[in-house]
Protein backbone atom coordinates (compact mmCIF):
# COMPACT_ATOMS: atom_id res chain seq x y z
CA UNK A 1 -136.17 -263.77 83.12
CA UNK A 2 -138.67 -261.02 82.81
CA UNK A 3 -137.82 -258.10 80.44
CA UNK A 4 -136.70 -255.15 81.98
CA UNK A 5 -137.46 -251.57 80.80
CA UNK A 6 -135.79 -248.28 81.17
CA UNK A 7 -137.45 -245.47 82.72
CA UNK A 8 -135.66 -242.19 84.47
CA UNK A 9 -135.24 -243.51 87.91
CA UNK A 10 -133.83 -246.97 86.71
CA UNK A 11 -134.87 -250.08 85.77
CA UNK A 12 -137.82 -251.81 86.62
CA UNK A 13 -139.35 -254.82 85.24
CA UNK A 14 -142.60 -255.38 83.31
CA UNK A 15 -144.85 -256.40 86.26
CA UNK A 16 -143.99 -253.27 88.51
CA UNK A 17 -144.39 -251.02 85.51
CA UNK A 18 -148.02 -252.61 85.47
CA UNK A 19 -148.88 -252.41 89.20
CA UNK A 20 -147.48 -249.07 88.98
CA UNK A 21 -149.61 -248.25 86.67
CA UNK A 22 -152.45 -249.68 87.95
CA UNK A 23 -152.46 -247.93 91.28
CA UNK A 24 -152.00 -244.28 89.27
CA UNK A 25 -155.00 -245.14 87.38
CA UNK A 26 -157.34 -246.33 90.77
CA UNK A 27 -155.98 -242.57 92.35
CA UNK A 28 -157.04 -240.61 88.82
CA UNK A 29 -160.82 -242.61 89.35
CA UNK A 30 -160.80 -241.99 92.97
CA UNK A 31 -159.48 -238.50 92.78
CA UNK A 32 -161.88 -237.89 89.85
CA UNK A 33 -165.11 -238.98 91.59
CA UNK A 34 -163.68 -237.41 94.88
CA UNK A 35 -163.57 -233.94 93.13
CA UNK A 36 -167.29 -234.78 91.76
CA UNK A 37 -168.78 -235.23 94.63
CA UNK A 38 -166.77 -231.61 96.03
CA UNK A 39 -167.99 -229.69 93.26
CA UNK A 40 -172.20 -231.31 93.97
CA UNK A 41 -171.82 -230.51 97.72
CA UNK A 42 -170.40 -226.99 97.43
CA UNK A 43 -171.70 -223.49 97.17
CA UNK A 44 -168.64 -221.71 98.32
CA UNK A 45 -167.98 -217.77 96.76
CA UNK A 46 -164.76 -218.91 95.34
CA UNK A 47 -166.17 -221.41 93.56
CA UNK A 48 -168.54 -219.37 91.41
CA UNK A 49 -165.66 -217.00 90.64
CA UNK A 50 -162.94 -219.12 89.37
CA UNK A 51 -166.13 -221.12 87.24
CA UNK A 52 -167.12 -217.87 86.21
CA UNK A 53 -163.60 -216.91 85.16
CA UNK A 54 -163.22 -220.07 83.15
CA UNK A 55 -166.60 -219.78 81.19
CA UNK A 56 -165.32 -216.63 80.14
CA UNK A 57 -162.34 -218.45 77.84
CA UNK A 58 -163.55 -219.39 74.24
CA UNK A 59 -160.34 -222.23 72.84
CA UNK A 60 -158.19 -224.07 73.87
CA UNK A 61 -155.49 -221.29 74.28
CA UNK A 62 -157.60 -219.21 76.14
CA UNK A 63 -158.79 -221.95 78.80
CA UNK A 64 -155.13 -223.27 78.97
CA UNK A 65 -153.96 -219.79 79.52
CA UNK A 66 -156.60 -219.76 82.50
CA UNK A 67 -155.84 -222.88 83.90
CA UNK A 68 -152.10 -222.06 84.04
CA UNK A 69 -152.49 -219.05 85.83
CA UNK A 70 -154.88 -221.05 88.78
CA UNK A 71 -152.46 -223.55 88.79
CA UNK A 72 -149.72 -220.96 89.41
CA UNK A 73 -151.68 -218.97 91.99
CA UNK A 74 -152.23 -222.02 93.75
CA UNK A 75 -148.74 -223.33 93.92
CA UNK A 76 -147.79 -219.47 95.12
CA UNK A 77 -150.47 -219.20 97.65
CA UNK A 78 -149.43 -223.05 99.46
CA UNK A 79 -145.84 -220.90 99.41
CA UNK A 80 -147.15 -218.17 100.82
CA UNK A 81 -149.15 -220.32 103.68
CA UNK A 82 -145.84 -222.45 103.78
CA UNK A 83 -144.21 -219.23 104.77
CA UNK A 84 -146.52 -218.17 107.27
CA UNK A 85 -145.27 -219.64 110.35
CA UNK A 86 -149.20 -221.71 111.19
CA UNK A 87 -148.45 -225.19 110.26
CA UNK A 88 -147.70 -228.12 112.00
CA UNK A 89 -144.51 -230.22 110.93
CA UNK A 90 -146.87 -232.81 109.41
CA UNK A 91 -148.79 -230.22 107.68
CA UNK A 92 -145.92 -228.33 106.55
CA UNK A 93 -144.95 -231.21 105.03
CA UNK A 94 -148.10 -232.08 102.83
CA UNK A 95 -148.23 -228.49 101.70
CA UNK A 96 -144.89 -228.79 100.25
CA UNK A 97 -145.97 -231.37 98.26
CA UNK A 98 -149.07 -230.05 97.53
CA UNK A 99 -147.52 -226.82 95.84
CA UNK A 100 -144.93 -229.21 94.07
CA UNK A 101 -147.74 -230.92 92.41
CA UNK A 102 -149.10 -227.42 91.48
CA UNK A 103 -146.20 -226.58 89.94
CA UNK A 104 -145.59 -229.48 87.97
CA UNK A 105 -149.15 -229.47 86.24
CA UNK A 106 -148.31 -225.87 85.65
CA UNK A 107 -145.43 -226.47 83.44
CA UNK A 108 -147.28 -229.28 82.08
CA UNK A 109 -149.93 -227.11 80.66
CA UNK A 110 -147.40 -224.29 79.65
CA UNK A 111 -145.92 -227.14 77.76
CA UNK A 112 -149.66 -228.11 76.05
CA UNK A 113 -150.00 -224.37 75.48
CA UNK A 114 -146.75 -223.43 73.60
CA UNK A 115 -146.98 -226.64 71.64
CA UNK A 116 -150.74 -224.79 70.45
CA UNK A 117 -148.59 -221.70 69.51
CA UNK A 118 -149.60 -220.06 72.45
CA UNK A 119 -147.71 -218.19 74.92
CA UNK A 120 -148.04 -218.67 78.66
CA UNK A 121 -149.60 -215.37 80.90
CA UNK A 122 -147.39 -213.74 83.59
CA UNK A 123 -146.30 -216.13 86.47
CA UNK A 124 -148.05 -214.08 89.83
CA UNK A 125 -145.72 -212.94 91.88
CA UNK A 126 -146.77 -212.17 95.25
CA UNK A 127 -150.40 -211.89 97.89
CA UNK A 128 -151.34 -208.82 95.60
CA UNK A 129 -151.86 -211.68 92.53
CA UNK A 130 -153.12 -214.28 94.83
CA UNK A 131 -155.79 -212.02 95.61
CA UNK A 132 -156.77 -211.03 91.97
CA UNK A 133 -158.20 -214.13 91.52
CA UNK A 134 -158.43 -215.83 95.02
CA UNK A 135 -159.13 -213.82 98.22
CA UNK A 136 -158.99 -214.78 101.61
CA UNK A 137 -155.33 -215.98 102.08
CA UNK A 138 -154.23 -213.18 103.83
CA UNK A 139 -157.36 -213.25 106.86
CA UNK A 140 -155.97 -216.48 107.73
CA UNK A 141 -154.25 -216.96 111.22
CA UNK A 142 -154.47 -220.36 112.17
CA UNK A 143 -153.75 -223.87 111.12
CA UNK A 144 -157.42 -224.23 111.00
CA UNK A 145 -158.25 -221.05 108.88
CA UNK A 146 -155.60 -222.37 106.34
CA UNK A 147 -156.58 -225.50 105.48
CA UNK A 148 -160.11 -224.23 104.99
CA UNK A 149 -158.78 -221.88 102.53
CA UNK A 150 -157.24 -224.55 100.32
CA UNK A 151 -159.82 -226.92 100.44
CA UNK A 152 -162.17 -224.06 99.18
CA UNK A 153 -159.62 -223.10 96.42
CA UNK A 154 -158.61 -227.31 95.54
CA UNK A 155 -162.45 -227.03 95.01
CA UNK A 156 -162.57 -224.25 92.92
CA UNK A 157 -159.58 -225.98 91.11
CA UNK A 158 -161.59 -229.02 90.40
CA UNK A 159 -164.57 -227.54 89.40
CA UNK A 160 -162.38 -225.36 86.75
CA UNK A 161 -161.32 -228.38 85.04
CA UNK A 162 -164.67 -230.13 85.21
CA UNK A 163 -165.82 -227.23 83.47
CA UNK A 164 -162.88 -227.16 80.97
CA UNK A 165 -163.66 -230.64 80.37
CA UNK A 166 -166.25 -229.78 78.53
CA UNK A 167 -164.97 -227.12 76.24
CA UNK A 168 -161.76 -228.23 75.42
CA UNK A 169 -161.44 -229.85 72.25
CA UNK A 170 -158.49 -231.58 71.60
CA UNK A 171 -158.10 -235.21 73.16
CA UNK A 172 -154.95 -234.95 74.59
CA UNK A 173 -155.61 -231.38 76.42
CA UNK A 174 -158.82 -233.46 77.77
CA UNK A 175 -156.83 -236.26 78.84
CA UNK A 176 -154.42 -233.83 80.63
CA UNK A 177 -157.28 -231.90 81.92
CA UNK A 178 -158.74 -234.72 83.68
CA UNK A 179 -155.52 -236.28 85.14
CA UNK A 180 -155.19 -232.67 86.53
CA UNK A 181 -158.38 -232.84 88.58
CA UNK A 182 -157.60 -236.13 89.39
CA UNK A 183 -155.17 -234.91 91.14
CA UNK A 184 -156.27 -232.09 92.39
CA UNK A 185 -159.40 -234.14 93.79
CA UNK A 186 -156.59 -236.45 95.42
CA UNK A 187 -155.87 -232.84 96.65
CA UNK A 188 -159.12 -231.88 98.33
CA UNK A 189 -159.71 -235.51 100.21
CA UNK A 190 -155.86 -234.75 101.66
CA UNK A 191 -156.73 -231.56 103.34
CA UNK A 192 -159.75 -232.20 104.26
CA UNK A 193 -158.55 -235.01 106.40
CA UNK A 194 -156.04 -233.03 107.43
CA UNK A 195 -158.59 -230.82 108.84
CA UNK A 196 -160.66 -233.47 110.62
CA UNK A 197 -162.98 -233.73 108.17
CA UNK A 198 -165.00 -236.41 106.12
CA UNK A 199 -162.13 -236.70 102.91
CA UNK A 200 -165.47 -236.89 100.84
CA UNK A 201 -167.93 -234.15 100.69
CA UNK A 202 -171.60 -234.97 101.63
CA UNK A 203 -174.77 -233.52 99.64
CA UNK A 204 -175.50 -229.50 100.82
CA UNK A 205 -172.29 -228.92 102.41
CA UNK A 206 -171.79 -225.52 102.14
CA UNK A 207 -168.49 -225.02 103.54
CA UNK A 208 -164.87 -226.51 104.24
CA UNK A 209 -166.10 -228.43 107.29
């Protein structure tokens, strides 16, 4: 009989623990290289800013305190565009999940942060934040002009942690760092399909399509 091991949801036996984990691992890689390939391609305003913004943080406080607040932004702005009355059901749907996933790696880094004695920056609270540190939300009015906007901010959001990558010093803030843009390159190829769009991002693309 195989062993069986406890986890939240239940029980679940040895071998689907392992092809679980297997198939979490292939999305990290192929999210990871996805997000590479983003951040080569593009040469989108926003993506100079939020880089810019995260060069700026010296520690490991200060660039989780950064990261945090993008993560936040982003999980407000997919409610804001969830809000907005321009998606399709199907959309609508991946959106919701989208800003769930922002949340969660949110309170995962608040987590990292207060562990390093630090203590987390003012959740935004409405389009007046959004636009302090991404703009262009509010001149959207279609489907269309939404999804470009979040595949130019899920780039910026990759290229922030490919750049915190590098500065970050402890291991497990640089493990968490890049299953973040894993993610968040899992993010990018999502959207961009949803858009009609090649999920990966060819050399000298210059903008969401």
């Amino acid at each position: 009989m195989t062993e069986a091991i406890a986890i939240a949801d239940g029980g679940a036996d040895t071998a689907q623990i392992a092809a679980f984990e297997r198939d979490r691992r292939d999305l990290l890689r192929r999210g990871f290289a996805l997000g590479g390939a983003a951040i080569a391609a593009s040469s989108i305003p926003l993506l100079l800013s939020v880089r810019n913004a995260f060069a700026q943080a010296t520690g490991d406080a200060a660039i989780l305190e950064r990261a945090i607040t993008l993560e936040r932004v982003t999980a407000l702005a997919y409610g804001t565009a969830i809000g907005g009355g321009l998606l399709s059901p199907p959309v609508l749907r991946t959106v919701r999940r989208l800003r769930g996933h922002e949340q969660a790696h949110a309170d995962a880094l608040v987590t990292a942060l207060t562990d390093l004695g630090g203590i987390a920056p003012a959740p935004p609270q409405g389009p007046a934040d959004i636009e302090k540190v991404v703009k262009g939300l509010g001149d959207t009015r279609s489907q269309a002009d939404v999804l470009s906007f979040a595949i130019e901010l899920e780039t910026a959001v990759v290229a922030a942690y490919h750049d915190a990558h590098a500065e970050l010093v402890e291991t497990r803030l640089l493990q968490t760092a890049a299953s973040i843009m894993g993610s968040e390159g899992q993010h990018l190829a999502v959207l961009r399909m949803a858009a009609g769009i090649d999920p990966v991002a060819k050399a000298f693309e210059t903008g969401a399509g």
